[in-house]
C-alpha atoms as a PDB file:
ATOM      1  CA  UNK A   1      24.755  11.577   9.442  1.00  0.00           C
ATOM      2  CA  UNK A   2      25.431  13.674   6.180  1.00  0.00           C
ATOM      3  CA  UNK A   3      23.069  10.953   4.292  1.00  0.00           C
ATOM      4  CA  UNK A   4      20.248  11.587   6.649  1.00  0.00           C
ATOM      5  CA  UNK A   5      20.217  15.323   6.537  1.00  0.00           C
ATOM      6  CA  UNK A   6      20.713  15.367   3.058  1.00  0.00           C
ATOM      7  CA  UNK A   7      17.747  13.030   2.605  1.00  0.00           C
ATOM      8  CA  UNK A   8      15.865  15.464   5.049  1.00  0.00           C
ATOM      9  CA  UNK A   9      16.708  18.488   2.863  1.00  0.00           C
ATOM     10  CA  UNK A  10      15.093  16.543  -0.024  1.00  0.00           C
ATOM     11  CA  UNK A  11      12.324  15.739   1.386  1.00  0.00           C
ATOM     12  CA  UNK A  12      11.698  19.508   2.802  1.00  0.00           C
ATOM     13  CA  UNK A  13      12.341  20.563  -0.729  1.00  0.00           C
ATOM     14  CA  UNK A  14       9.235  18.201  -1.971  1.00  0.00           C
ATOM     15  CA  UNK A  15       6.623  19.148   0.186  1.00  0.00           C
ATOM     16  CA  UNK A  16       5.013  21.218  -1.838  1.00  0.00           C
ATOM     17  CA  UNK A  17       4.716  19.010  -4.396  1.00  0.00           C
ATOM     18  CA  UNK A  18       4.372  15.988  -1.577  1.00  0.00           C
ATOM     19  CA  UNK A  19       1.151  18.966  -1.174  1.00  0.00           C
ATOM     20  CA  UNK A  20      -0.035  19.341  -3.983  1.00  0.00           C
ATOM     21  CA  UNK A  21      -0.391  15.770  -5.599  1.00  0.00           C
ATOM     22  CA  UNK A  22      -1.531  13.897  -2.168  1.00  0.00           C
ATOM     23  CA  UNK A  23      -4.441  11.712  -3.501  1.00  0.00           C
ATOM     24  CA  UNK A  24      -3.619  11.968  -7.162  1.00  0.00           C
ATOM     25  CA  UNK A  25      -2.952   9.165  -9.286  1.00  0.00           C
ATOM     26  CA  UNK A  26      -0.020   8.993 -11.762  1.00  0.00           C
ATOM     27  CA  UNK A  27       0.198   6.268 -14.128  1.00  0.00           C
ATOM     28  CA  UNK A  28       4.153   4.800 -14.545  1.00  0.00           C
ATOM     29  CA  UNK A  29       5.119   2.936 -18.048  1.00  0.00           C
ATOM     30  CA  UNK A  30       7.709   1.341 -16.395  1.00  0.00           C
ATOM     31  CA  UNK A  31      11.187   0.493 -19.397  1.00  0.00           C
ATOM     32  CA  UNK A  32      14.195   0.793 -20.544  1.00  0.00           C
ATOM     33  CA  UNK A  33      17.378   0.255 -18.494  1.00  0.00           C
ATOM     34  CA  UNK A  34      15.612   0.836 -15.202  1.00  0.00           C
ATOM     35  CA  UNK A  35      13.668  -2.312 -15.685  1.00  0.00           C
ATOM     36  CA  UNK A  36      17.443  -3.993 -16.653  1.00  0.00           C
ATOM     37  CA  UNK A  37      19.784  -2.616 -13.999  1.00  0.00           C
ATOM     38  CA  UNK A  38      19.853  -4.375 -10.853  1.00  0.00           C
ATOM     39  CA  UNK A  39      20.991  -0.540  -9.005  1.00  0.00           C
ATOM     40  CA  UNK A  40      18.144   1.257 -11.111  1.00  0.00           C
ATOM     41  CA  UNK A  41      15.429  -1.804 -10.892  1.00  0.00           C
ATOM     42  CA  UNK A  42      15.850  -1.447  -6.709  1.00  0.00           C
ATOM     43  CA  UNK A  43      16.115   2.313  -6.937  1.00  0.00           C
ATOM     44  CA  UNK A  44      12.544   1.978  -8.762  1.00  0.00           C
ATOM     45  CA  UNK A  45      10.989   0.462  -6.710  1.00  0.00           C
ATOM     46  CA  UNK A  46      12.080   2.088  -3.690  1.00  0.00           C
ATOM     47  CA  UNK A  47      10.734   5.696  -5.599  1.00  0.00           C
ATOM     48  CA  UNK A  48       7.473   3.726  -5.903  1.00  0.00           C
ATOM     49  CA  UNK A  49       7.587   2.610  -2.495  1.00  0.00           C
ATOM     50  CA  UNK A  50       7.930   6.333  -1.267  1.00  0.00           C
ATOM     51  CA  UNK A  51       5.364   7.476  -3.493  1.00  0.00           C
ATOM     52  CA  UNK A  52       2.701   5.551  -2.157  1.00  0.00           C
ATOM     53  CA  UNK A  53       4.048   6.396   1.265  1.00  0.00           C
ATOM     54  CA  UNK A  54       3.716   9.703   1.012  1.00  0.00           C
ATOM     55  CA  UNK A  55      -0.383   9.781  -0.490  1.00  0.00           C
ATOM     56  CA  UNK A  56       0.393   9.672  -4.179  1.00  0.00           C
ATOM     57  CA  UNK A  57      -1.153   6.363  -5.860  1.00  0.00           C
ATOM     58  CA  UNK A  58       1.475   4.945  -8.519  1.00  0.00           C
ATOM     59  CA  UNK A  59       0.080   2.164 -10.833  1.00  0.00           C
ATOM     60  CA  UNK A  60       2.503   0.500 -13.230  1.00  0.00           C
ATOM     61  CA  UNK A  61       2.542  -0.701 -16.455  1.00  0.00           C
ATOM     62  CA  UNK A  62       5.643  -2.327 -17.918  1.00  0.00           C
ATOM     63  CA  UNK A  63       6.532  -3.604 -20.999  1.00  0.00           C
ATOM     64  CA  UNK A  64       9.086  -6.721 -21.848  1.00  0.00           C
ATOM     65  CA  UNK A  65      10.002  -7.128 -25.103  1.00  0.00           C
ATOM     66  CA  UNK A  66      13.715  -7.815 -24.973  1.00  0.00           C
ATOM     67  CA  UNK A  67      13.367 -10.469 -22.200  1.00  0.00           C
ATOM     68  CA  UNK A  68      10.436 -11.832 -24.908  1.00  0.00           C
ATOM     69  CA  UNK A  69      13.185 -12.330 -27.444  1.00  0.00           C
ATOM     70  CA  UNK A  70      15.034 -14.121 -25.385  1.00  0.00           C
ATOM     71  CA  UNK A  71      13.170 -16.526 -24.152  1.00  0.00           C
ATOM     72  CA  UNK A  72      11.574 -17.161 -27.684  1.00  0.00           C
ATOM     73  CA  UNK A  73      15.156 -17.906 -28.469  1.00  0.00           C
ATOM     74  CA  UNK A  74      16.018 -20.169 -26.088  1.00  0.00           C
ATOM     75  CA  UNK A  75      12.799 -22.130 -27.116  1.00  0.00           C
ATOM     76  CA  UNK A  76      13.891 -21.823 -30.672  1.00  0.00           C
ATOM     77  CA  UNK A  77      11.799 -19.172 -32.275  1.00  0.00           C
ATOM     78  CA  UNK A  78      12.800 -16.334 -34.019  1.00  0.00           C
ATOM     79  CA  UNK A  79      11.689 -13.523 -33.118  1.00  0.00           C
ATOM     80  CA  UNK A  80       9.921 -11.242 -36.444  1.00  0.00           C
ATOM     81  CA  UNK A  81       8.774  -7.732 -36.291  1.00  0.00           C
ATOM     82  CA  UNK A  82       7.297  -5.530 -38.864  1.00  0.00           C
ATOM     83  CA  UNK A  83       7.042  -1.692 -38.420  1.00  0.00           C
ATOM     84  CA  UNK A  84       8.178  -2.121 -35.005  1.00  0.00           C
ATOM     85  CA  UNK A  85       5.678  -4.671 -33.911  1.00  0.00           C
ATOM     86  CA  UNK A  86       5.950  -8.429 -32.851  1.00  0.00           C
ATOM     87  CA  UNK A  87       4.426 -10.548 -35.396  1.00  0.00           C
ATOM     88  CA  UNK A  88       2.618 -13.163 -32.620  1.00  0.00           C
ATOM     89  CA  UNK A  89       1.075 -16.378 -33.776  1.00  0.00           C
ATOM     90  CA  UNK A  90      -0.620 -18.519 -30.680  1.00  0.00           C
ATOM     91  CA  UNK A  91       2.777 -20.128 -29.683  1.00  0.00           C
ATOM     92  CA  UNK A  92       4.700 -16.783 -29.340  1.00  0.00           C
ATOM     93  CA  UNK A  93       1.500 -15.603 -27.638  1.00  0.00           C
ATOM     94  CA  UNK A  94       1.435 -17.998 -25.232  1.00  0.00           C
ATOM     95  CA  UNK A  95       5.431 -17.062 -25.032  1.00  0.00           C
ATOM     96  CA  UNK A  96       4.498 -13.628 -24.075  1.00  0.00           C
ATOM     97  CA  UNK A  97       1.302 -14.331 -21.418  1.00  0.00           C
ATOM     98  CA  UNK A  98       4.417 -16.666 -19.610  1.00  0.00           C
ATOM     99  CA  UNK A  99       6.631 -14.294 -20.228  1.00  0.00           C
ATOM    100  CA  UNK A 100       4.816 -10.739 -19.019  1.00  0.00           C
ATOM    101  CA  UNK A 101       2.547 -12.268 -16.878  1.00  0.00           C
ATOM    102  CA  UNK A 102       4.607 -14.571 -15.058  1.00  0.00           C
ATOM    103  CA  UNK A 103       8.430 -13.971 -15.186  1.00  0.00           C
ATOM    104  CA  UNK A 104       8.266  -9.709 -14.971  1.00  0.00           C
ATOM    105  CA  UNK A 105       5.622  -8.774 -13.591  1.00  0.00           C
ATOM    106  CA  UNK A 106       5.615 -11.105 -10.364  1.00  0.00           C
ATOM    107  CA  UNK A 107       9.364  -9.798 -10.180  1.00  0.00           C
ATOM    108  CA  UNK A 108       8.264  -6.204 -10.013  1.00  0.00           C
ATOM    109  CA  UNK A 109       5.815  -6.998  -7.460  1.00  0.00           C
ATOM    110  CA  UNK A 110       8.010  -8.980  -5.193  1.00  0.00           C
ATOM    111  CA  UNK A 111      10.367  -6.164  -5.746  1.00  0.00           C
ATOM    112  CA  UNK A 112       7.993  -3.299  -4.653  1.00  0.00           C
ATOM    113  CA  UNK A 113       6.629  -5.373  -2.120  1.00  0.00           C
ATOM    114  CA  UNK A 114      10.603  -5.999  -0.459  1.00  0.00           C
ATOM    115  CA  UNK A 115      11.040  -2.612   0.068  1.00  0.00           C
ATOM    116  CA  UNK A 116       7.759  -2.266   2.023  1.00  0.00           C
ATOM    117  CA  UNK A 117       5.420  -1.690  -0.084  1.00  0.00           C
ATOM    118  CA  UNK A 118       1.845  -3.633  -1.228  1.00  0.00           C
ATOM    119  CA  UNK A 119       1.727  -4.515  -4.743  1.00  0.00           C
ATOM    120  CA  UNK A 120      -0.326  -6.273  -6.878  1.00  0.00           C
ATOM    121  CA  UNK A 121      -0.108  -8.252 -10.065  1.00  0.00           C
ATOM    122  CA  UNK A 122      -2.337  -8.175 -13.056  1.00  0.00           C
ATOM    123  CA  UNK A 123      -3.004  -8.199 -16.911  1.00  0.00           C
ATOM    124  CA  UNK A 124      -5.357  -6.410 -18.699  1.00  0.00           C
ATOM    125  CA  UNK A 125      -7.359  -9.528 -18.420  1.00  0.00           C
ATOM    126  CA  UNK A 126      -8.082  -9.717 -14.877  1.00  0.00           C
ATOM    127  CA  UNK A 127     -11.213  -7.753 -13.984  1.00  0.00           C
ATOM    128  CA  UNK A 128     -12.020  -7.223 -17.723  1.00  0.00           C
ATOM    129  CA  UNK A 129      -9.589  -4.170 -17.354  1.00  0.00           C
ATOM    130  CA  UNK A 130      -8.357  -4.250 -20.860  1.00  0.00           C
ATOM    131  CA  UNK A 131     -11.017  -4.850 -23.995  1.00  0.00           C
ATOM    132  CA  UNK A 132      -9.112  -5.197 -27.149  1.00  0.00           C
ATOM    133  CA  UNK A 133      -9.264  -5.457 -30.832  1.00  0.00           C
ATOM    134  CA  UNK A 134      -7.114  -7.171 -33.826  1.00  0.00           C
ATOM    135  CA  UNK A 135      -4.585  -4.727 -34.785  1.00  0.00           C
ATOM    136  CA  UNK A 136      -3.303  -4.494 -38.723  1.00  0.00           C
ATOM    137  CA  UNK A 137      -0.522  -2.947 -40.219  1.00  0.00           C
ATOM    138  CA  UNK A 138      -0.680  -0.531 -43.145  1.00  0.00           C
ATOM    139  CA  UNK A 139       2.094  -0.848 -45.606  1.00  0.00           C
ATOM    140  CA  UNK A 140       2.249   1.230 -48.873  1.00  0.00           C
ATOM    141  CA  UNK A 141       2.733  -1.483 -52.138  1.00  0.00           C
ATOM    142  CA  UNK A 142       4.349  -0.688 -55.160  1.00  0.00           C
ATOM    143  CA  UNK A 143       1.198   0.065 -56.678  1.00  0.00           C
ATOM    144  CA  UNK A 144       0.675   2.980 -55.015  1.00  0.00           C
ATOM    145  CA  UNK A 145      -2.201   0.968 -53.004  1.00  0.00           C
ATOM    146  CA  UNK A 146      -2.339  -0.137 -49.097  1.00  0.00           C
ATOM    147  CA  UNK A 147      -1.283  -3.343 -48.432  1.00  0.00           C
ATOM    148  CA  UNK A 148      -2.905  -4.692 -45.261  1.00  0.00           C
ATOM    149  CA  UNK A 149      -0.607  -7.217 -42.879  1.00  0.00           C
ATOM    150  CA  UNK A 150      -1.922  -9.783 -40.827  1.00  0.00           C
ATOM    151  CA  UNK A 151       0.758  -9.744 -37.728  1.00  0.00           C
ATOM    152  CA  UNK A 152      -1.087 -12.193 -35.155  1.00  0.00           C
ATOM    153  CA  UNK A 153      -2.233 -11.310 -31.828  1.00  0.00           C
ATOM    154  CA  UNK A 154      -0.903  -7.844 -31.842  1.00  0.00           C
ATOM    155  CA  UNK A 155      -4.195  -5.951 -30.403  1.00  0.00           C
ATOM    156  CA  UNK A 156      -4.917  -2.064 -29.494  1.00  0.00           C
ATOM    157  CA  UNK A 157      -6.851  -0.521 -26.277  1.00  0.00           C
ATOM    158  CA  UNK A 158     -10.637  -0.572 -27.493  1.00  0.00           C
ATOM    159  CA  UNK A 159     -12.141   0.364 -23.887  1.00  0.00           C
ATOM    160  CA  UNK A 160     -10.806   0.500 -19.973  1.00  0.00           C
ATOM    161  CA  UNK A 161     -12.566  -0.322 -17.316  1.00  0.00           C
ATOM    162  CA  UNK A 162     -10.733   0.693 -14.165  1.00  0.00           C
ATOM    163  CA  UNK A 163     -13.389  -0.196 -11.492  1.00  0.00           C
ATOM    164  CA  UNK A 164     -10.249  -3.204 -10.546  1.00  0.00           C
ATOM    165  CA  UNK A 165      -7.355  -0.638 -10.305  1.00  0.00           C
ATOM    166  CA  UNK A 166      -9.708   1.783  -8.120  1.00  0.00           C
ATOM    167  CA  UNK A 167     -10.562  -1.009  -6.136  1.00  0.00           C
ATOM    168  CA  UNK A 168      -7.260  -2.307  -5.254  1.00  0.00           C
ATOM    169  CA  UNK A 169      -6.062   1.559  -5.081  1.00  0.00           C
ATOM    170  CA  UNK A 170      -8.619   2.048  -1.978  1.00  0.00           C
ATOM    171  CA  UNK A 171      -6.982  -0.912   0.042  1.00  0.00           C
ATOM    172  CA  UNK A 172      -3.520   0.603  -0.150  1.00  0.00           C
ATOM    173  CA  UNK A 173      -2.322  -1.933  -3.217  1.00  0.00           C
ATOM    174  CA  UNK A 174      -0.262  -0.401  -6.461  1.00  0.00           C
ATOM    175  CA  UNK A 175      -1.224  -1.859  -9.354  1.00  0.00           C
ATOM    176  CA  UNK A 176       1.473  -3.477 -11.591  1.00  0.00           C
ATOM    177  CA  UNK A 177      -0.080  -4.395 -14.773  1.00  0.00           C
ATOM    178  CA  UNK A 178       1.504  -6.556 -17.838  1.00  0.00           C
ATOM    179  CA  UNK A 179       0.149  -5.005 -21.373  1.00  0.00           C
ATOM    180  CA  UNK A 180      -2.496  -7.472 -22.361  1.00  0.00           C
ATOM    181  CA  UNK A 181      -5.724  -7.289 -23.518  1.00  0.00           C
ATOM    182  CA  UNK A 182      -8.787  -9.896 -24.130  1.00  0.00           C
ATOM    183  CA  UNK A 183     -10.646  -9.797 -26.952  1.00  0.00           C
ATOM    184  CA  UNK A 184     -14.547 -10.445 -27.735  1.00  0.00           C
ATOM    185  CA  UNK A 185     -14.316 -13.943 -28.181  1.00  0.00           C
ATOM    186  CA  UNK A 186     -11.969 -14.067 -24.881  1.00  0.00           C
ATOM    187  CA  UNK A 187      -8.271 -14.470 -26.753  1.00  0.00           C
ATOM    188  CA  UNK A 188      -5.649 -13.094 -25.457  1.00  0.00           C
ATOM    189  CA  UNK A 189      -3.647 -10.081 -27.369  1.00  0.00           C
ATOM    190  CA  UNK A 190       0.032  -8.495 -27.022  1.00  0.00           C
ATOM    191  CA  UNK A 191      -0.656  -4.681 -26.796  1.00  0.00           C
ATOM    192  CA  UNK A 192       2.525  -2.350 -26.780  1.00  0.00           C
ATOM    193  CA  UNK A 193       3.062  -0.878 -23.020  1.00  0.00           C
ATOM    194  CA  UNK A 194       3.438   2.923 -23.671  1.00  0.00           C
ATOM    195  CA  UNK A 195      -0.644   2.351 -25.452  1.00  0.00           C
ATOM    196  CA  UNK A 196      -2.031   0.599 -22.586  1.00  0.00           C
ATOM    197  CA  UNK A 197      -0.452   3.055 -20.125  1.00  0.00           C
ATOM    198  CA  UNK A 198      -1.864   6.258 -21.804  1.00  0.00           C
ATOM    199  CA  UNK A 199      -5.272   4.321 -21.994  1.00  0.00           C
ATOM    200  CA  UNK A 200      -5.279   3.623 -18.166  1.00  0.00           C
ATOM    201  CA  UNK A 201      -3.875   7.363 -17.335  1.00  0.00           C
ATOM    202  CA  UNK A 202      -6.808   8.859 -19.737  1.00  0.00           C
ATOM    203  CA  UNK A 203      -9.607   6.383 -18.088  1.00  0.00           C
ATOM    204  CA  UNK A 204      -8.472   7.198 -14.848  1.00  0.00           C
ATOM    205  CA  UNK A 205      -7.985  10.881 -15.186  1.00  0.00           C
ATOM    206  CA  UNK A 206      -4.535  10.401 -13.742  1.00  0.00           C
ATOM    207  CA  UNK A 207      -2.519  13.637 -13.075  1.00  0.00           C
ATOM    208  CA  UNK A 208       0.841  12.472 -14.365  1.00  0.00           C
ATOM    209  CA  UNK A 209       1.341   9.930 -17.423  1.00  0.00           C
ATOM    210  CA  UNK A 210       4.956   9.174 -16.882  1.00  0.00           C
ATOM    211  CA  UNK A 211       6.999   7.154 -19.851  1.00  0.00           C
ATOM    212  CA  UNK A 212      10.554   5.836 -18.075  1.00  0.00           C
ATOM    213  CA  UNK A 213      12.524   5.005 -21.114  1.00  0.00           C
ATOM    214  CA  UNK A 214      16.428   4.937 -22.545  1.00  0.00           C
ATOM    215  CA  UNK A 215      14.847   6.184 -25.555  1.00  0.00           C
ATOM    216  CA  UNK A 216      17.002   9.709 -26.446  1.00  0.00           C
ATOM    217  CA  UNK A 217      13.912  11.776 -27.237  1.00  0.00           C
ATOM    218  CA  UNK A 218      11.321  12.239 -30.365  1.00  0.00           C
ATOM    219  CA  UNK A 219      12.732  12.788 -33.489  1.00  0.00           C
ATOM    220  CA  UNK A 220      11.161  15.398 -35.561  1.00  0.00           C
ATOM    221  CA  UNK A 221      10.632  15.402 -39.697  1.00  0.00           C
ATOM    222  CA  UNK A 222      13.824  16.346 -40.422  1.00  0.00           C
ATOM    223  CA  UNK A 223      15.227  13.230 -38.028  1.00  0.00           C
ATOM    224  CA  UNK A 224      16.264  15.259 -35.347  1.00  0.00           C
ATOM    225  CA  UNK A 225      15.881  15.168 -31.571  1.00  0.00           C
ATOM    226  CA  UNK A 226      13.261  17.292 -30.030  1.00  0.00           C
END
């Protein structure tokens, strides 16, 4: 009984927010140790569950990277970053379309969808959602000079179009999207999650960008956390 009206105290506490956000979209990047943790993966998705339940319209966009390394691992590639990005050659690309596309993302769906929700799977190749372009790395030389690096499929958001997420938003689905993007000539490319998310939010005018992460904070010139 004390879980009930405690849950009914919450929810009298939210509906002003519950209010003022009905209809809005808020975009989710969807990491960290809540997309690790059995407890905080179910407690996720029932938060999404409730969201849509109540008129707000989540859409999700998660990343995957240390589940990546893993499985490149276990297929006996070694995993190479520079400056924080994946260098991707086709096989490791094809690694991470298996990977993102198949293994997560249909697990956050199925997971949504068990607590009673309706949600969909996509990349940001289905529906021509996500147009993207090569990305290269800058990297000061000795000579004082810009050295450009080649890292592989790594690609950044060159254009959204959202007519696919509206779509699927008007017949009650959330959208759970895996970061990647299709190029001009139709190949696939592994964009990081936090860009793609902030892409969608800004495309759709969403009211909330939110960034779920284990990350501490920002850290500021001097290297400390703001």
């Amino acid at each position: 009984m004390k879980k009930l009206i405690d849950k009914a105290n919450v929810l009298i506490e939210a509906l002003p927010y519950i209010r003022n956000f009905y209809g809005k979209t808020f975009v989710i990047k969807y990491g960290g140790a809540a997309q690790v943790e059995e407890e905080l993966k179910d407690s996720f998705a029932q938060d999404i569950v409730l969201m849509n339940f109540i008129g707000i319209k989540p859409i999700i966009v998660h990343g995957g990277g240390p589940k990546i390394s893993e499985t490149m691992k276990k297929m006996g590639k070694e995993p190479k970053f520079v400056q924080g990005q994946r260098v991707t050659d086709k096989e490791t690309m094809d690694i991470v379309e298996m990977v993102l596309g198949g293994l997560i993302n249909k697990e956050i769906v199925a997971l949504i969808n068990s607590h009673g929700g309706k949600a969909a799977g996509l990349s940001g190749k289905d529906g021509g959602l996500i147009k993207a372009k090569k990305k290269m790395i800058k990297k000061s030389a000795v000579s004082g000079e810009e050295e450009i690096i080649d890292i592989g499929l790594v690609g950044e958001v060159e254009s959204v179009a959202p007519e696919i997420l509206k779509s699927l938003e008007k017949d009650g689905f959330i959208p759970v999207i895996s970061p990647i993007g299709v190029g001009g000539k139709g190949e696939a490319f592994n964009i990081n999650a936090d860009y793609v998310a902030s892409a969608i939010a800004s495309a759709l005018k969403a009211e909330k960008l939110i960034l779920l992460t284990d990350v501490p904070g920002i850290k500021n010139k001097r290297g400390d956390i703001i």
